[in-house]
PDB file of N, CA and C in Angstrom:
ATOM      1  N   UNK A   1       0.837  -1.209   0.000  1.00  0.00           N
ATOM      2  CA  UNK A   1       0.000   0.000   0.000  1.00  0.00           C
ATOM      3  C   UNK A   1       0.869   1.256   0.000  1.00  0.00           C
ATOM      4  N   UNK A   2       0.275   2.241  -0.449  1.00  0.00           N
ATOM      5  CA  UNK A   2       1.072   3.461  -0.358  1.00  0.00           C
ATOM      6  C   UNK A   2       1.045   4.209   1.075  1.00  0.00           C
ATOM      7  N   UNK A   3       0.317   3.765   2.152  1.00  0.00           N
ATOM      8  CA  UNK A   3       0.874   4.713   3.230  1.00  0.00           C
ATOM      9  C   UNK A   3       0.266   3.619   4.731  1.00  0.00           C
ATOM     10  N   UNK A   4       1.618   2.524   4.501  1.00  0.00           N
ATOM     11  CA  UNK A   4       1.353   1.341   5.314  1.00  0.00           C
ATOM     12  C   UNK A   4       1.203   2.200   6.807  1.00  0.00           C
ATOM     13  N   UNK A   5       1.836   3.269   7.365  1.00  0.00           N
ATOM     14  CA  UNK A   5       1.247   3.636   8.487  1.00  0.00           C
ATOM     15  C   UNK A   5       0.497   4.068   8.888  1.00  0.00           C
ATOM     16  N   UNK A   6      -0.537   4.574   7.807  1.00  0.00           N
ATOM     17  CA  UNK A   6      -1.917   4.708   7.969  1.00  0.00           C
ATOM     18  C   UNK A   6      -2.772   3.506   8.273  1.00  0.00           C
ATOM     19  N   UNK A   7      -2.073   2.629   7.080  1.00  0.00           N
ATOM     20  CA  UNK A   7      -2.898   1.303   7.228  1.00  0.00           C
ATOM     21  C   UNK A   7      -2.774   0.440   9.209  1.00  0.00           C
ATOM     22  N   UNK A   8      -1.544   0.963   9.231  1.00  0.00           N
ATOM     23  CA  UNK A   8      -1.162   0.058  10.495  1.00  0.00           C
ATOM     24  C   UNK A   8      -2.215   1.231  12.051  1.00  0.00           C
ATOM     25  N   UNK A   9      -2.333   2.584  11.324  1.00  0.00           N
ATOM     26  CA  UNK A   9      -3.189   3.200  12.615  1.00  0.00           C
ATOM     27  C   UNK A   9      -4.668   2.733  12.649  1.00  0.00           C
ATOM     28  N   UNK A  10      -5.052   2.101  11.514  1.00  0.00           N
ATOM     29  CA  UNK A  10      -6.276   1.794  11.206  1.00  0.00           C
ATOM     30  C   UNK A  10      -6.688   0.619  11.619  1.00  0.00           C
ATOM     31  N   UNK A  11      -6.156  -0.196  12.024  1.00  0.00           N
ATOM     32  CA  UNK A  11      -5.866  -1.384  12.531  1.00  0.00           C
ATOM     33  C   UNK A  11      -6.674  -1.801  13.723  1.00  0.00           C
ATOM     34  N   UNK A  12      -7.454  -0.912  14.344  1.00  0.00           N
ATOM     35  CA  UNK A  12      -8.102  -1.131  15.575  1.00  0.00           C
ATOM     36  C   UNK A  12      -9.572  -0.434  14.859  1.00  0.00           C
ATOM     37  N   UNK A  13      -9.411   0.200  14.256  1.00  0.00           N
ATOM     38  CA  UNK A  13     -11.102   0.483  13.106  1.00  0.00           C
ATOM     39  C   UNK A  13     -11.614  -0.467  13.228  1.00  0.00           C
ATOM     40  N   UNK A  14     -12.776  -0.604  12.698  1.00  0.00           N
ATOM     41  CA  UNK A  14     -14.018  -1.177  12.474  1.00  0.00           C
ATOM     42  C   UNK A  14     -13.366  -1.348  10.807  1.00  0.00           C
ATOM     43  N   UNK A  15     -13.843  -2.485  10.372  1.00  0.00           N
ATOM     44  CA  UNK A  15     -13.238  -3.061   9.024  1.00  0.00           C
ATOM     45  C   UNK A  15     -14.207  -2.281   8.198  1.00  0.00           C
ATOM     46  N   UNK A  16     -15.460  -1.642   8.153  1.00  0.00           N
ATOM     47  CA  UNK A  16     -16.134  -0.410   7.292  1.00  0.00           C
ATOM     48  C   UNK A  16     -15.003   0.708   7.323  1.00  0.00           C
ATOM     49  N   UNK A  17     -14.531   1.044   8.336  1.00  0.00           N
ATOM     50  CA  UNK A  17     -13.890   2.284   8.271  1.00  0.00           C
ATOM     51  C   UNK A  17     -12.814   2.142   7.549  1.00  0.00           C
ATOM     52  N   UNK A  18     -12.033   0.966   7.858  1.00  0.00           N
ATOM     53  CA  UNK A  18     -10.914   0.210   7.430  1.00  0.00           C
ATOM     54  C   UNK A  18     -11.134   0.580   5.794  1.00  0.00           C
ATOM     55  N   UNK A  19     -12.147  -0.285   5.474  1.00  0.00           N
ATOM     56  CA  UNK A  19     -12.889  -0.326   3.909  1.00  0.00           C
ATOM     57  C   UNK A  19     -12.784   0.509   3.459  1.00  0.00           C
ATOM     58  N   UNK A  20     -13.267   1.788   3.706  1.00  0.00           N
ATOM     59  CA  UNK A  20     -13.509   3.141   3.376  1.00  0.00           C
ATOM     60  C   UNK A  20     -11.753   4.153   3.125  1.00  0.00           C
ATOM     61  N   UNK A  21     -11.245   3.794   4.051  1.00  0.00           N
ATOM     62  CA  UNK A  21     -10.080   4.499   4.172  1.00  0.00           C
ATOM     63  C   UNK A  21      -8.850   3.597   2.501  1.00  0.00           C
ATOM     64  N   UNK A  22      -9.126   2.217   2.679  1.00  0.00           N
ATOM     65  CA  UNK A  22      -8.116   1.413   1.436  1.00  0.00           C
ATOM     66  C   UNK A  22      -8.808   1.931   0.196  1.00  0.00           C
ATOM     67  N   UNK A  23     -10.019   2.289   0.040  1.00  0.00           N
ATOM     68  CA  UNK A  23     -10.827   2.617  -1.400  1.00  0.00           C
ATOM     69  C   UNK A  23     -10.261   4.179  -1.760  1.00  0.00           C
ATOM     70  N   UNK A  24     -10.224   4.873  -0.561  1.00  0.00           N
ATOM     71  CA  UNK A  24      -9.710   6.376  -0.601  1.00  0.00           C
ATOM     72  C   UNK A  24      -8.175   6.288  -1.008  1.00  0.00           C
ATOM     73  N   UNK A  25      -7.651   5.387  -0.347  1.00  0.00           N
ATOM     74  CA  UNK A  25      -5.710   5.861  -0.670  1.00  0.00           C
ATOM     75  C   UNK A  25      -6.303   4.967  -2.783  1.00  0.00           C
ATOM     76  N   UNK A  26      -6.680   3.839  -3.098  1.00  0.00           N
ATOM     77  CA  UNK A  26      -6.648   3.722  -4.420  1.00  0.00           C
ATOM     78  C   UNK A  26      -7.034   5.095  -5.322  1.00  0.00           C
ATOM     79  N   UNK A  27      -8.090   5.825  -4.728  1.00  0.00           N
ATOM     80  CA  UNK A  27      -8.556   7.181  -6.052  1.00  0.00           C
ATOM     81  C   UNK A  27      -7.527   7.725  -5.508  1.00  0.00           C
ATOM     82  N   UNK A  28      -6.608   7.835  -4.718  1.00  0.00           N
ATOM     83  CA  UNK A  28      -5.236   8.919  -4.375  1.00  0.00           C
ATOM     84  C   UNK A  28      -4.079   8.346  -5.199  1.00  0.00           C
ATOM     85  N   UNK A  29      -4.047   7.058  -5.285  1.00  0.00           N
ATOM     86  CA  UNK A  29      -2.523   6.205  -6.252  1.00  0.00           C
ATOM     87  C   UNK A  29      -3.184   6.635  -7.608  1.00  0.00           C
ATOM     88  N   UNK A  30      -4.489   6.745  -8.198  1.00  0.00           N
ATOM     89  CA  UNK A  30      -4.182   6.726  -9.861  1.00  0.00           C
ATOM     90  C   UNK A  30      -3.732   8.279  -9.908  1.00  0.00           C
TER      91      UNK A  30
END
């Protein structure tokens, strides 16, 4: 992923939020 320490603060989210946040960094990589 492009910003694994986001991914790693997210980690205690709720897997919707989780969801929401991995769909957002993809429309940020194209």
């Amino acid at each position: 992923m492009v910003m694994p320490a986001l991914i790693r603060m997210l980690g205690d989210s709720s897997d919707e939020i989780r969801n929401r946040a991995i769909e957002a960094l993809r429309q940020l990589s194209k």
